[in-house]
N, C-alpha and C. Protein backbone atom coordinates (compact mmCIF):
# COMPACT_ATOMS: atom_id res chain seq x y z
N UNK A 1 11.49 -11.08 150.34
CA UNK A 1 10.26 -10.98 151.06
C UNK A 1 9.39 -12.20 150.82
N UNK A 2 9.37 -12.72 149.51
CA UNK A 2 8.76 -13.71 149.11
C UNK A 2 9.37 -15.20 149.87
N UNK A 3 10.38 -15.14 150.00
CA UNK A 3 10.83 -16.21 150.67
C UNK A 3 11.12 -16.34 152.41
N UNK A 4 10.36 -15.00 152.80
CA UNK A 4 10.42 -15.05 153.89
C UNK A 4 9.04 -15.06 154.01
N UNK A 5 7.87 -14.96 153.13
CA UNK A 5 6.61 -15.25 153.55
C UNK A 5 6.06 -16.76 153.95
N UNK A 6 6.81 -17.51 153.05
CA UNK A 6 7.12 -18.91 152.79
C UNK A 6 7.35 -19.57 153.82
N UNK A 7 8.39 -19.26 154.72
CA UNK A 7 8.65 -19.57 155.78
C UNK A 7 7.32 -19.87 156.79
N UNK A 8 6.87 -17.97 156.93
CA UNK A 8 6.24 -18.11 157.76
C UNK A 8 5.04 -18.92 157.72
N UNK A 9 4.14 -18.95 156.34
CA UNK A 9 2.89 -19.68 156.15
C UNK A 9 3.58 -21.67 156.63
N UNK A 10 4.95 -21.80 155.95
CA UNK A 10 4.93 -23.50 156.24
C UNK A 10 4.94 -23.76 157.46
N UNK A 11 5.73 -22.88 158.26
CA UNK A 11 5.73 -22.66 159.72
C UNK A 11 4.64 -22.98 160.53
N UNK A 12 3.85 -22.08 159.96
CA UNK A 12 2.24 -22.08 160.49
C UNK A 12 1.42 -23.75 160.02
N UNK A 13 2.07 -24.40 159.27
CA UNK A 13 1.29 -25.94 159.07
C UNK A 13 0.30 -25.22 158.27
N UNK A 14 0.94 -24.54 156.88
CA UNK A 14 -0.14 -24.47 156.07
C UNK A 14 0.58 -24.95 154.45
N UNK A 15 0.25 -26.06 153.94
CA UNK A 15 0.96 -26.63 152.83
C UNK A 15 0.05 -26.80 152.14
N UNK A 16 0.33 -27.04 150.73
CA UNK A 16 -0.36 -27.05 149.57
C UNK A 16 -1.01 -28.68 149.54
N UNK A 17 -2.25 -28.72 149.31
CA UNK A 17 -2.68 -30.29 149.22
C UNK A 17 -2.94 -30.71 147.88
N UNK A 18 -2.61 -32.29 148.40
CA UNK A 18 -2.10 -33.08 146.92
C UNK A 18 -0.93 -33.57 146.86
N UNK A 19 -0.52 -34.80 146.64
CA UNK A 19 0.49 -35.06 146.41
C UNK A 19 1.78 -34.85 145.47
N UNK A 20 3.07 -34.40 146.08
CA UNK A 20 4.09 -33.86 145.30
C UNK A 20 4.91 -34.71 144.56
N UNK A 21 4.17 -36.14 144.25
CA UNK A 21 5.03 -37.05 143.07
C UNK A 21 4.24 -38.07 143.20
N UNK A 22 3.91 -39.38 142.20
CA UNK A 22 3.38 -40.51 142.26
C UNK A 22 3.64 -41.34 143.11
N UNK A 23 4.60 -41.33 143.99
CA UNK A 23 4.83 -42.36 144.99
C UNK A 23 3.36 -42.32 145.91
N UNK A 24 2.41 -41.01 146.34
CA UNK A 24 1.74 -41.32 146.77
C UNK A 24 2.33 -40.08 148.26
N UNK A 25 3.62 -38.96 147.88
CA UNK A 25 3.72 -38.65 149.17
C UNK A 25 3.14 -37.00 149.00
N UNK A 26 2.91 -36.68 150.07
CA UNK A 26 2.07 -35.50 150.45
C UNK A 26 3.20 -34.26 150.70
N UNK A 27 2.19 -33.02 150.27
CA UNK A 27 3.44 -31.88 150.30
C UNK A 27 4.20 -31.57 151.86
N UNK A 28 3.07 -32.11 152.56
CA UNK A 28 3.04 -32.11 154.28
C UNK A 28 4.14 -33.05 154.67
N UNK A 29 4.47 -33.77 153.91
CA UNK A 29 4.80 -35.07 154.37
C UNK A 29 6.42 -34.76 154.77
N UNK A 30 6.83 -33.56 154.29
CA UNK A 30 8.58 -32.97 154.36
C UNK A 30 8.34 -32.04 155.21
N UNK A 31 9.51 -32.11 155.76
CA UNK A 31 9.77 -30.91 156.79
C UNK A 31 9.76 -29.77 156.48
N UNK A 32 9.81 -28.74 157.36
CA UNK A 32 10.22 -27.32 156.63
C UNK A 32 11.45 -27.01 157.04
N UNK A 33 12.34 -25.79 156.38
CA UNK A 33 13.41 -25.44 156.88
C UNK A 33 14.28 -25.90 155.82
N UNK A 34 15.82 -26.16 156.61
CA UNK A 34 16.85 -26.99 156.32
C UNK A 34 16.65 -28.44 156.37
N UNK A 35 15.96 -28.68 157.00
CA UNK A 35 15.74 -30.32 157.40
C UNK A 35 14.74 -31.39 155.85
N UNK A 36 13.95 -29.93 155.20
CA UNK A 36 13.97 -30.66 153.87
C UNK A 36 15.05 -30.55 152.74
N UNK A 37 15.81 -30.34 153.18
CA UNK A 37 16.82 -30.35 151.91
C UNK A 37 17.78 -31.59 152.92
N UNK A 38 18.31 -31.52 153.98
CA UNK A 38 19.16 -32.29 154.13
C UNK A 38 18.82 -32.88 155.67
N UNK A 39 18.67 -34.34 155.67
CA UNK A 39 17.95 -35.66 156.82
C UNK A 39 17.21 -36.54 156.53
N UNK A 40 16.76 -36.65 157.21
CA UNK A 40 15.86 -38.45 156.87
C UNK A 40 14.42 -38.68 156.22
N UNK A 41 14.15 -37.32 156.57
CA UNK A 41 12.91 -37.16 155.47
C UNK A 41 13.02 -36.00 154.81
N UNK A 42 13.96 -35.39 154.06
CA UNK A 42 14.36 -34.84 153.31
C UNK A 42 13.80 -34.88 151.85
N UNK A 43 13.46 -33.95 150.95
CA UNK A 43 12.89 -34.08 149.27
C UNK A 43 14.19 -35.02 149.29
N UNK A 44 13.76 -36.19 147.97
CA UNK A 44 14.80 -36.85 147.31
C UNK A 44 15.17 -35.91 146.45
N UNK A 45 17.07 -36.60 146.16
CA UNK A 45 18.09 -35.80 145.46
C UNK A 45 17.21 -35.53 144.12
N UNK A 46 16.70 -36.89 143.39
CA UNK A 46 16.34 -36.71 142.25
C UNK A 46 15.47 -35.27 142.48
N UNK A 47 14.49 -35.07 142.68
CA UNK A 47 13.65 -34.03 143.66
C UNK A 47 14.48 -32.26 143.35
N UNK A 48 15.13 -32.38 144.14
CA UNK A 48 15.84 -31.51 144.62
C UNK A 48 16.82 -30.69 143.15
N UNK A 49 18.08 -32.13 142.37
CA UNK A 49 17.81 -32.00 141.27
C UNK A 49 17.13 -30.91 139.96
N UNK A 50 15.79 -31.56 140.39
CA UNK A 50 14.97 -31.21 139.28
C UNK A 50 14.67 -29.56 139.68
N UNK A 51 14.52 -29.53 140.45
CA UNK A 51 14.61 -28.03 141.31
C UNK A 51 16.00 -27.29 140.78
N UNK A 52 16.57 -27.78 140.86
CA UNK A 52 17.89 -27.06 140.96
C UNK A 52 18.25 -26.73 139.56
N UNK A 53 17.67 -27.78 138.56
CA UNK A 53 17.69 -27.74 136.94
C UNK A 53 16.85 -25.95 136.22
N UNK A 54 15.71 -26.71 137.20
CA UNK A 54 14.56 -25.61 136.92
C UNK A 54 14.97 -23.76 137.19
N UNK A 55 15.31 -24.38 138.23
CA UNK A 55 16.15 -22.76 138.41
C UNK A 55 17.49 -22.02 137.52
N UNK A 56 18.03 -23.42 137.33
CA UNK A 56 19.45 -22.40 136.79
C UNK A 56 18.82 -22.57 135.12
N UNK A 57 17.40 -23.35 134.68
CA UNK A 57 17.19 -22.79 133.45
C UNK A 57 16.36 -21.54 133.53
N UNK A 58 15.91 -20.96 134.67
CA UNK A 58 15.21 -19.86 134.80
C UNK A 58 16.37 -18.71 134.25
N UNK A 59 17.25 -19.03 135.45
CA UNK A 59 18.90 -18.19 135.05
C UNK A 59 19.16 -17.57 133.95
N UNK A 60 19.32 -18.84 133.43
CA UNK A 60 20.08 -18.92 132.50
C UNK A 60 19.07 -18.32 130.90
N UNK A 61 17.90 -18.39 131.14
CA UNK A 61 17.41 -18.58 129.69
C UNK A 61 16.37 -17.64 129.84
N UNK A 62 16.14 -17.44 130.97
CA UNK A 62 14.33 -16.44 130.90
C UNK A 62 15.05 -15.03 131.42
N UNK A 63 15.38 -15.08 132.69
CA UNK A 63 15.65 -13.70 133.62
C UNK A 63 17.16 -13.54 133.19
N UNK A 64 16.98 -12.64 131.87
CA UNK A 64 18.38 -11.74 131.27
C UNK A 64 17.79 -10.65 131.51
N UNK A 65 18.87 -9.59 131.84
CA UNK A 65 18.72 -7.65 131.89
C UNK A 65 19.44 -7.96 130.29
N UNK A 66 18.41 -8.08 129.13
CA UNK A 66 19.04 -7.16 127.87
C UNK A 66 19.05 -5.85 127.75
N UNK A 67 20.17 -5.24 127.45
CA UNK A 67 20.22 -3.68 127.59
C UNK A 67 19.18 -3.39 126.48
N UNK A 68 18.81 -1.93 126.38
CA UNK A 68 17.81 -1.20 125.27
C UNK A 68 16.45 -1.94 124.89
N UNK A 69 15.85 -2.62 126.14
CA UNK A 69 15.04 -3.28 125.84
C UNK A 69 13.73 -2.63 126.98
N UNK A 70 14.06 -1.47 127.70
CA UNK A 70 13.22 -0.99 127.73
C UNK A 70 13.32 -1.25 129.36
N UNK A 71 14.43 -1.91 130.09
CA UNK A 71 14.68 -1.75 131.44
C UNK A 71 15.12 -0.41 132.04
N UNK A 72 14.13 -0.32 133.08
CA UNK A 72 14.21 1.34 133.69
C UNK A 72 15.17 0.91 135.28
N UNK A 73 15.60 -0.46 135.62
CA UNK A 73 15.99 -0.23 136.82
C UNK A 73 17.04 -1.62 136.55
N UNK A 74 18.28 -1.87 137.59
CA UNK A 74 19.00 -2.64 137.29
C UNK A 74 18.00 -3.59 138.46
N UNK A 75 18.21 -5.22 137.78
CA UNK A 75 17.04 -6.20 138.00
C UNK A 75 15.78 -6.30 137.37
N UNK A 76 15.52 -5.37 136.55
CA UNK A 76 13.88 -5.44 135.44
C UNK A 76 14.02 -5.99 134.78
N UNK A 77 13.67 -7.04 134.45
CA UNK A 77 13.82 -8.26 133.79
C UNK A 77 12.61 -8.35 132.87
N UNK A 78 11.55 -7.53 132.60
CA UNK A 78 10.73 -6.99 131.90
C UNK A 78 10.85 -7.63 130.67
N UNK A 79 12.31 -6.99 130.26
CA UNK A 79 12.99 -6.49 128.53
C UNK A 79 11.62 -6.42 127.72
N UNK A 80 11.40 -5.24 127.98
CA UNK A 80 9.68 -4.89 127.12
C UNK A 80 8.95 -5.90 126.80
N UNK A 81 8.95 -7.29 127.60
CA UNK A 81 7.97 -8.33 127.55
C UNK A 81 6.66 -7.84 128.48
N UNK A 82 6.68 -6.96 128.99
CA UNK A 82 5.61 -6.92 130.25
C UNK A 82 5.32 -5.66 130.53
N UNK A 83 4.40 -4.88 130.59
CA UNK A 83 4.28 -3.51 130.77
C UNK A 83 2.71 -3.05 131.69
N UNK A 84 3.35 -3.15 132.99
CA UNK A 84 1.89 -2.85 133.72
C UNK A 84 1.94 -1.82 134.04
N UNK A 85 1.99 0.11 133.06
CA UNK A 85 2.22 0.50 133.28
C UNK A 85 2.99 1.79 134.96
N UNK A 86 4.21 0.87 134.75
CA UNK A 86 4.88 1.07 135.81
C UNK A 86 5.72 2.35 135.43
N UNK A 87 6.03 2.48 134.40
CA UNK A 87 6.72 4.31 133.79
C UNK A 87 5.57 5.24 133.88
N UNK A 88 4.22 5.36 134.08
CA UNK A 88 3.11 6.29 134.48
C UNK A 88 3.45 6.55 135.85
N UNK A 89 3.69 5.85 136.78
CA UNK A 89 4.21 5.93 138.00
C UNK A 89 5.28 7.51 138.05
N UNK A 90 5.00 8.48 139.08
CA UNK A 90 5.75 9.08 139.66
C UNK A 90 6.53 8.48 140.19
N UNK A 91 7.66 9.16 140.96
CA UNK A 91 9.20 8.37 141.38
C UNK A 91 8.66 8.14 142.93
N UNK A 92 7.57 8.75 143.85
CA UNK A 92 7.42 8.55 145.21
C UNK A 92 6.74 6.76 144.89
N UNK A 93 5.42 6.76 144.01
CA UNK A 93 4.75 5.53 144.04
C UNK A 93 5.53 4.56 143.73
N UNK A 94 7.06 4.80 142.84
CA UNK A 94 7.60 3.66 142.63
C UNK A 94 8.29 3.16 143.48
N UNK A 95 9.03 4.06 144.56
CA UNK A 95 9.04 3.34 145.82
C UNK A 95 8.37 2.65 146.68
């Protein structure tokens, strides 16, 4: 859902202001879609990269399901770090 909101706001020509590296280039300045990952004004690899680092250390090192840690659903990534009480919740609100 989150990445389909994304869409729609860049869609709409609404980007974050400020520039997205020292060269001096603007978050506006890339396309949206497919066309920023791959064409002529495309994020650079280095860019892209660093993205791609960032994520598989998310993977890899933050978002584990440790069992007995207090996960109530498969994907709660919680592991009793976080508790907004969401187990007070009846089973209709947690849908």
């Amino acid at each position: 859902q989150l990445a389909f909101l994304g869409q729609i706001v860049t869609r709409n020509g609404i980007h974050l202001s400020g520039d997205i590296d020292y060269a001096g280039n603007s978050f506006d300045s890339f396309p949206n879609g497919w066309a920023a990952v791959s064409g002529p004004d495309a994020i650079p690899s280095a860019g892209a990269a660093q993205i791609f680092a960032f994520v598989g250390a998310l993977e890899l090192g933050v978002m584990k399901d440790i069992e007995g840690t207090g996960n109530e659903f498969v994907g709660d990534f919680r592991n009793g770090a976080l508790d907004f009480g969401w187990d007070t919740f009846d089973e209709e609100t947690k849908l």
